[in-house]
Protein backbone atom coordinates (compact mmCIF):
# COMPACT_ATOMS: atom_id res chain seq x y z
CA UNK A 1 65.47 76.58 55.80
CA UNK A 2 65.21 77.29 59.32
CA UNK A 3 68.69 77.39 61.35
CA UNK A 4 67.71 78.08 64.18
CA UNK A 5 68.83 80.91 66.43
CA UNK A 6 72.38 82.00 65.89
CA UNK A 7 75.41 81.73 68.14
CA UNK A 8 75.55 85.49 68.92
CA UNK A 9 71.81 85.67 69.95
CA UNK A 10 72.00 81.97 71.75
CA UNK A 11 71.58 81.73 75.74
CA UNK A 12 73.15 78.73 77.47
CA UNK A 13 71.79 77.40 81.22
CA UNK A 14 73.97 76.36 83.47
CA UNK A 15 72.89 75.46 86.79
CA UNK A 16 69.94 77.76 87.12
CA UNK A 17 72.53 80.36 85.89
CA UNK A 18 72.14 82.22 82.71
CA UNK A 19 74.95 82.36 80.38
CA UNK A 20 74.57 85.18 78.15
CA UNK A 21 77.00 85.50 75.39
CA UNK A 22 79.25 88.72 74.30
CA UNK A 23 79.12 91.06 71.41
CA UNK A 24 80.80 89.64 68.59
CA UNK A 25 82.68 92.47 67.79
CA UNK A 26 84.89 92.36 71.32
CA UNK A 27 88.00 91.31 70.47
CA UNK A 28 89.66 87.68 72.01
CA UNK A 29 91.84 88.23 75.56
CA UNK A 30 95.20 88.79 73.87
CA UNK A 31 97.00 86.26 76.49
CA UNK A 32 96.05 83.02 78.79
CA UNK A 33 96.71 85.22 81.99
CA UNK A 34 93.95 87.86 80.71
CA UNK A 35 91.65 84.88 79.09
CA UNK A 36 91.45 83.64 82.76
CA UNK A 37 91.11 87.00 84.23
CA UNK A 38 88.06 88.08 81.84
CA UNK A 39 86.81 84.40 82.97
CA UNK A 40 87.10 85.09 86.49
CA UNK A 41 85.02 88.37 86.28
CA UNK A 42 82.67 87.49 84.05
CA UNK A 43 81.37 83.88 85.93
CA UNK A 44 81.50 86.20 89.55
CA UNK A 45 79.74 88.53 87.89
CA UNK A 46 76.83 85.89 86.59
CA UNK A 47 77.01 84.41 90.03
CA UNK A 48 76.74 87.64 91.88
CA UNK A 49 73.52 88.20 89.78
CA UNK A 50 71.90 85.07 90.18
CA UNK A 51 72.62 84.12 93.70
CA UNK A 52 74.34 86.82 95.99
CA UNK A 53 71.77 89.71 94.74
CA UNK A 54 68.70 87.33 94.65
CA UNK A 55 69.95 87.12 98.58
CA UNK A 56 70.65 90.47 99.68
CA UNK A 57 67.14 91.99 97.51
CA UNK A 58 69.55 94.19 95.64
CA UNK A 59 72.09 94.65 92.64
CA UNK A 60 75.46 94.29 94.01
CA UNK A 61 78.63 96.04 92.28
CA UNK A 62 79.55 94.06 89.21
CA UNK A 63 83.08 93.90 87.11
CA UNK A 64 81.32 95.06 83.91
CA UNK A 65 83.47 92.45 82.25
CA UNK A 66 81.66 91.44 78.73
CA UNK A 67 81.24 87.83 78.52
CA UNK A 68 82.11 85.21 75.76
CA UNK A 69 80.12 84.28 72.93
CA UNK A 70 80.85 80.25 73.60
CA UNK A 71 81.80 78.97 76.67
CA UNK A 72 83.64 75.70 76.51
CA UNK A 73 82.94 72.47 79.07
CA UNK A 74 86.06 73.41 81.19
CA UNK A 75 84.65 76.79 81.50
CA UNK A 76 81.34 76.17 82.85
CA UNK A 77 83.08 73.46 85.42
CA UNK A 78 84.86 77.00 85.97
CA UNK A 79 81.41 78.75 86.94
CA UNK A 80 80.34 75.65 88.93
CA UNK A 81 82.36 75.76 91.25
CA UNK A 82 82.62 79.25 91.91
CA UNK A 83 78.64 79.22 91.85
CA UNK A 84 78.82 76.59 95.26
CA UNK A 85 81.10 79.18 97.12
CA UNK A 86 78.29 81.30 97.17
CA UNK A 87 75.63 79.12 97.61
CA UNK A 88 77.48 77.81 100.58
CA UNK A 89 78.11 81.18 101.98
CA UNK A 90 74.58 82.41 101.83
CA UNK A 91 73.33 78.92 102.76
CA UNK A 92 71.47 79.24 106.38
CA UNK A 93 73.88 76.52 108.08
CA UNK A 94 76.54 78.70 107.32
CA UNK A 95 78.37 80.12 110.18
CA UNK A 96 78.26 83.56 108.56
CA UNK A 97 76.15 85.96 106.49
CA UNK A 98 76.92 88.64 104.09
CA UNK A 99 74.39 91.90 104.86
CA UNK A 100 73.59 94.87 103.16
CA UNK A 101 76.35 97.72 103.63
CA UNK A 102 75.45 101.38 103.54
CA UNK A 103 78.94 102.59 105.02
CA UNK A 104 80.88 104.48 101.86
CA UNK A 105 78.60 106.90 99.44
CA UNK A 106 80.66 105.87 96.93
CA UNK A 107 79.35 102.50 96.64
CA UNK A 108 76.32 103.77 95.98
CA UNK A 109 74.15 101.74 98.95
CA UNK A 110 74.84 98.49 96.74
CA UNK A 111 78.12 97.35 99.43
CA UNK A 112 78.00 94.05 100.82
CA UNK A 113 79.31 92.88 104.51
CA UNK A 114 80.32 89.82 105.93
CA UNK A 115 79.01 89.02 109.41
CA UNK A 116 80.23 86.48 111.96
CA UNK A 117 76.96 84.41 113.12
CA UNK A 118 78.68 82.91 115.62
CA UNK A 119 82.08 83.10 117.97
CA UNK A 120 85.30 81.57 116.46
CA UNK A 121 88.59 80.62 117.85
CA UNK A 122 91.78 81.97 117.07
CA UNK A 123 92.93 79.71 114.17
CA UNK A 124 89.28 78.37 112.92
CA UNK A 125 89.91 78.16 108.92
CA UNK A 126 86.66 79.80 107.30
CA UNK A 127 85.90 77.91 104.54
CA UNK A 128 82.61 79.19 103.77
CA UNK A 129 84.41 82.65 103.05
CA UNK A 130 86.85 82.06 99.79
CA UNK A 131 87.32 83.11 96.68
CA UNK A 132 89.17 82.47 93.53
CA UNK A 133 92.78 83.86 92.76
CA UNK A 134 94.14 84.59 89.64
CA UNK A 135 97.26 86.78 88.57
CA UNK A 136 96.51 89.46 86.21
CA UNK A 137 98.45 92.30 84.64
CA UNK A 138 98.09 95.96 85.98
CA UNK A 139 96.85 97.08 82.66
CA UNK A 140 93.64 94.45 82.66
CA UNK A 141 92.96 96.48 86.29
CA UNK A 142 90.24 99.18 85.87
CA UNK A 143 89.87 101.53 88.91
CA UNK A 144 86.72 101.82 90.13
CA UNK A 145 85.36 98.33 88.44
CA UNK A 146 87.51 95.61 88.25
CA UNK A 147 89.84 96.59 91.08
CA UNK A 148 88.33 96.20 94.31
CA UNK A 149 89.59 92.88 95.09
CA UNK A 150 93.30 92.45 94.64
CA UNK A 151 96.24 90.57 96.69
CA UNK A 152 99.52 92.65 95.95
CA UNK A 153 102.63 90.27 96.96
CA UNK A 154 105.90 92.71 97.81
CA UNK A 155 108.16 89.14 97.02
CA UNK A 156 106.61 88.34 93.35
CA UNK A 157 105.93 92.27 92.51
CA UNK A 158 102.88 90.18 90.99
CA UNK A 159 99.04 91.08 91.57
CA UNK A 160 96.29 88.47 91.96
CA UNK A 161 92.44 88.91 91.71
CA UNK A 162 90.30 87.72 94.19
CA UNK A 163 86.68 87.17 93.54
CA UNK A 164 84.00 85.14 95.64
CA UNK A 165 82.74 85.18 99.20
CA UNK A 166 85.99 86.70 100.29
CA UNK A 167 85.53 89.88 98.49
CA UNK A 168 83.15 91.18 100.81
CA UNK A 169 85.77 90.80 103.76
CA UNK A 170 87.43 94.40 105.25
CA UNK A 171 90.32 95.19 103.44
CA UNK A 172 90.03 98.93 105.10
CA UNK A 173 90.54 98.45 108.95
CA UNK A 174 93.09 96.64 110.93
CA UNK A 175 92.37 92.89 110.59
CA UNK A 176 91.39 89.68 112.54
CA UNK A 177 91.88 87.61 109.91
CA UNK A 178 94.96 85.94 107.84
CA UNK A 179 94.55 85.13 103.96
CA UNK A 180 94.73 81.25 103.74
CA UNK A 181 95.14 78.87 100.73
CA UNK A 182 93.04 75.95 100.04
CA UNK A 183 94.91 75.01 97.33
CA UNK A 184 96.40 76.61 93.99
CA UNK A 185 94.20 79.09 92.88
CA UNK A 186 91.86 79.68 95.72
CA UNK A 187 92.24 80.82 99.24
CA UNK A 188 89.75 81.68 102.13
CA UNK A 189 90.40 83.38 105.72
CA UNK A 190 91.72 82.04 108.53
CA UNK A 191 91.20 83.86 111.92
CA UNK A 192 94.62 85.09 114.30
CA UNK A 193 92.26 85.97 116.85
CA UNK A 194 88.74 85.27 118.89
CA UNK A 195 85.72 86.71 116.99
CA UNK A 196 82.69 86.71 119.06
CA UNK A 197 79.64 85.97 117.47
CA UNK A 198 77.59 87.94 115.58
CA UNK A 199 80.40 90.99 114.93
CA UNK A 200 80.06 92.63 111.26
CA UNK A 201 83.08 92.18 108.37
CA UNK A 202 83.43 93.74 104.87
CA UNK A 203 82.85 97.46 104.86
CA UNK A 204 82.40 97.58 108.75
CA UNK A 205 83.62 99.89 111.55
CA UNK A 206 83.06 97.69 114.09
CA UNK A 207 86.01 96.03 116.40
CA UNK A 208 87.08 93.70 115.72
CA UNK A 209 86.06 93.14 111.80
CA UNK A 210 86.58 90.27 110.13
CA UNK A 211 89.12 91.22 107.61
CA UNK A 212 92.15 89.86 106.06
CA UNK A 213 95.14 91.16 107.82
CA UNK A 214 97.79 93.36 105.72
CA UNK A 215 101.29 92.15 107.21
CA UNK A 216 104.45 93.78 106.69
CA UNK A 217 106.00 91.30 103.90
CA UNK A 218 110.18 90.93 103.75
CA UNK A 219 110.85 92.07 100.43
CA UNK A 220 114.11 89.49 99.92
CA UNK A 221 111.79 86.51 100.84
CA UNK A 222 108.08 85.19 101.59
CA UNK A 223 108.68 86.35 105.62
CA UNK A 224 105.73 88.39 107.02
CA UNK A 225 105.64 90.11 110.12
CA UNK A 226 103.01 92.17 112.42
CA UNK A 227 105.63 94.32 113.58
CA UNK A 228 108.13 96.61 111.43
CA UNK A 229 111.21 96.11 114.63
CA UNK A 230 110.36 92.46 114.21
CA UNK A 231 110.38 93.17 109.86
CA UNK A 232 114.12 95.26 110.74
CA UNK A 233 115.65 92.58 112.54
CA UNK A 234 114.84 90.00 110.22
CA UNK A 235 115.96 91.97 107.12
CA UNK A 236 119.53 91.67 108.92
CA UNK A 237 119.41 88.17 107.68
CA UNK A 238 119.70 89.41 103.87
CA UNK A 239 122.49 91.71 104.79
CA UNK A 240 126.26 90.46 104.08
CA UNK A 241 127.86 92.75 106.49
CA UNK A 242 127.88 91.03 110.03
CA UNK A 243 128.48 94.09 112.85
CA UNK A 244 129.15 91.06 115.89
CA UNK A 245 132.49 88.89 115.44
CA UNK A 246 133.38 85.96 118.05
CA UNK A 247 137.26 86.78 119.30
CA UNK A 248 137.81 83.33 119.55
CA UNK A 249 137.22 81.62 116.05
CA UNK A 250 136.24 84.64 113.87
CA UNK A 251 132.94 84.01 112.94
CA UNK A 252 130.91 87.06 112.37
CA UNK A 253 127.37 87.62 113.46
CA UNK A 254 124.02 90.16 112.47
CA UNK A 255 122.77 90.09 116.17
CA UNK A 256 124.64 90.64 119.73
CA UNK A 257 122.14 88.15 121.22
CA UNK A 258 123.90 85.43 118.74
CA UNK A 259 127.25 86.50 119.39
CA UNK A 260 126.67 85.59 122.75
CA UNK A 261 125.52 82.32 122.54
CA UNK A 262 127.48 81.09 120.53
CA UNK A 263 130.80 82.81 122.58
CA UNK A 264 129.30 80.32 125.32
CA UNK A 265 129.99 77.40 123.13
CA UNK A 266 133.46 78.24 123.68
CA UNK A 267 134.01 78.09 127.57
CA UNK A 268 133.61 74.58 129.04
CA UNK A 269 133.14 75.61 132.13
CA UNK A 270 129.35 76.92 131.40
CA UNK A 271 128.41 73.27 129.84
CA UNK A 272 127.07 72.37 132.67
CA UNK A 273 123.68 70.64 131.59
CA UNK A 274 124.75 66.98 130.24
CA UNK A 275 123.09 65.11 127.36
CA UNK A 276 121.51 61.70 129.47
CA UNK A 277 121.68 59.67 126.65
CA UNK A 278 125.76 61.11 125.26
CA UNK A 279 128.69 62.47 126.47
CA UNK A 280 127.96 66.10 125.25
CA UNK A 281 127.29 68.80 127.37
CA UNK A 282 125.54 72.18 126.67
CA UNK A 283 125.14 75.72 128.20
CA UNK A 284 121.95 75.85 128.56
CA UNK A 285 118.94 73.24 129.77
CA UNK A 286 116.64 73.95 126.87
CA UNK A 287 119.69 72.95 124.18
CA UNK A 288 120.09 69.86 125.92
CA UNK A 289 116.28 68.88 125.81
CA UNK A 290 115.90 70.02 122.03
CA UNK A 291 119.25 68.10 121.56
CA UNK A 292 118.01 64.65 123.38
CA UNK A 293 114.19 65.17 122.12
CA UNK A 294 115.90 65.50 118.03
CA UNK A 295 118.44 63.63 118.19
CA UNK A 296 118.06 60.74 120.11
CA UNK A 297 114.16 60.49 120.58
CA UNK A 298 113.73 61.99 117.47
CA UNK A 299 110.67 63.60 118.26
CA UNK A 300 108.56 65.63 116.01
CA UNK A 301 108.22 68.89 117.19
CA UNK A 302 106.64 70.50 114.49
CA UNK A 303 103.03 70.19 113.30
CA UNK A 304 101.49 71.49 110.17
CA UNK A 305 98.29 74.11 110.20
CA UNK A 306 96.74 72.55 107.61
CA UNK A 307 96.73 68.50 108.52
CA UNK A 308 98.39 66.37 111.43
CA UNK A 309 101.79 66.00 109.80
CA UNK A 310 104.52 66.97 112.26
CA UNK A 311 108.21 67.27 110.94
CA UNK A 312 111.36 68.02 113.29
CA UNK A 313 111.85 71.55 112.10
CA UNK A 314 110.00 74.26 111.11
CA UNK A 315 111.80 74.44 107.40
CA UNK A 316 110.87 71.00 106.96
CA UNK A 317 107.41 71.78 107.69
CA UNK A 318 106.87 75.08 105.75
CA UNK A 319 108.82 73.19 102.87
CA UNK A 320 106.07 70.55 103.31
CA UNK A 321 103.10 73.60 103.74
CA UNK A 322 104.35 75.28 100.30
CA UNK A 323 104.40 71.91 98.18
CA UNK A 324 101.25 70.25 99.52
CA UNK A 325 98.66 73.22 101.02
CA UNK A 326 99.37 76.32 99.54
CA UNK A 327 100.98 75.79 95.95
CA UNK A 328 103.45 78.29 96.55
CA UNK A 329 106.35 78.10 94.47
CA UNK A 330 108.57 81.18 95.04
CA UNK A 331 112.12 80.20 94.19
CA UNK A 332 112.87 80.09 90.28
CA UNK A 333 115.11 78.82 88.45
């Protein structure tokens, strides 16, 4: 009797893409983390094939990763939706367009680049560049195949992979663009600068490139900094011993600058700028706005990047950032 075609020699289509199943004899991801990892590469990789090189005219690198031999409903919901971020990325309403690159040997002429069709305001969230994140362990990393796209974070000591549109962003020259997250599990660029139009990205020596920016990361918590004096005088924070101590009640500071307000607490004479709406009185103009706009207008000072939500401090509003935008999670238990 005729069975019909066997499961390792079957070819499911998904989409328009072709699903091609694994040798048999490849053994199972030993963990969820590397199941979702191998999953990762392997639907970028069929996605890559079908739509980015169909685009471009020519094969692009690939993570060599050997697919499944059955790929459950959840997993090709998986490769659907990666499959749109590249269909909207090389789509020709998008605002950008990813290029042949030619700029390192190494890739051998089969590099990719991102380029800016149009100019973009400091701030302008680039959807059509994302990408899928997933954490993986170093030992599923292979240099030179699987490791061209990974986010290390200094706080978690944990490394993520990042495949999609994003990939082909710089990650080699100094950067015009921020890492933003969607949501859990997938991120996209945000720009901290003006782009004008037309200006090349991933793999480009051009200025400015569009490329996520590496900032210098506080090592004690999720604080990131351009600067390494701004990174140094922030780390004082995490440091017990206090070098500045007020002679009049004792309490010890990490900065001069905060020893000295707060000595000018202590001398009535300088409250001079009065509270219109109470009795109190403060040293300075601006703590008596803040103080009347807070606590008696109880204005909203604060607004979220990511919706119109506006909160009357700014740990409010990164509390609120964490738990709704970005997923983020970094105290444990």
């Amino acid at each position: 009797m005729d069975q019909g075609p066997s499961t390792s020699s079957a070819v499911q289509h998904f989409g328009g893409v072709v699903v091609e199943p694994m040798n048999e004899s490849r053994p199972l991801p030993t963990s969820d983390m590397d199941h979702e990892a191998s999953l990762l590469c392997i639907v970028d990789d069929m996605c890559t094939r079908d739509i980015l090189d169909r685009h471009l005219g020519f094969v692009t690198h690939k993570t060599q990763e050997e697919t499944f031999a059955t790929f459950s409903k959840k997993d090709l919901n998986y490769l659907n939706q990666q499959k749109m971020m590249y269909i909207d990325a090389c789509a020709p309403s998008s605002c950008f367009t990813i290029e042949r690159c030619a700029m390192f040997e190494e890739d051998g002429d089969v590099g990719a680049k991102v380029i800016a069709a149009k100019a973009l305001k400091s701030g302008t969230v680039i959807n059509e560049v994302c990408g899928r994140l997933v954490t993986v362990r170093e030992s599923f990393l292979k240099p030179g195949r699987n490791d061209f796209s990974v986010v290390h974070s200094n706080y978690s000591k944990k490394s993520q992979l990042w495949l999609g549109p994003a990939t082909y962003a710089n990650h080699d020259c100094e950067s015009n663009c921020d890492i933003h997250y969607l949501r859990s599990g997938v991120a996209c660029l945000r720009t901290n600068r003006p782009i004008r139009g037309k200006l090349e990205g991933a793999y480009a020596n051009t200025e400015p490139p569009l490329v996520a920016k590496s900032f210098l990361q506080c090592a004690h918590c999720l604080a990131r900094f351009r600067f390494k004096s701004w990174l140094v005088r922030h780390l004082s924070r995490h440091v017990d011993i206090d070098n500045f101590s007020c002679g009049e009640c004792g309490e010890s500071f990490s900065r001069k600058s905060s020893l000295k307000r707060h000595a000018e607490g202590h001398d009535s004479l300088l409250k001079k700028f009065p509270c219109t709406l109470c009795p109190k009185f403060f040293t300075r103009k601006e703590d008596a706005a803040h103080h009347e706009k807070i606590v008696h207008l109880k204005l909203l000072t604060h607004k979220c990047i990511d919706c119109e939500m506006t909160f009357k401090s700014n740990k409010e509003m990164q509390y609120h950032h964490n738990r709704c935008h970005t997923g983020l999670k970094p105290f444990s238990c």
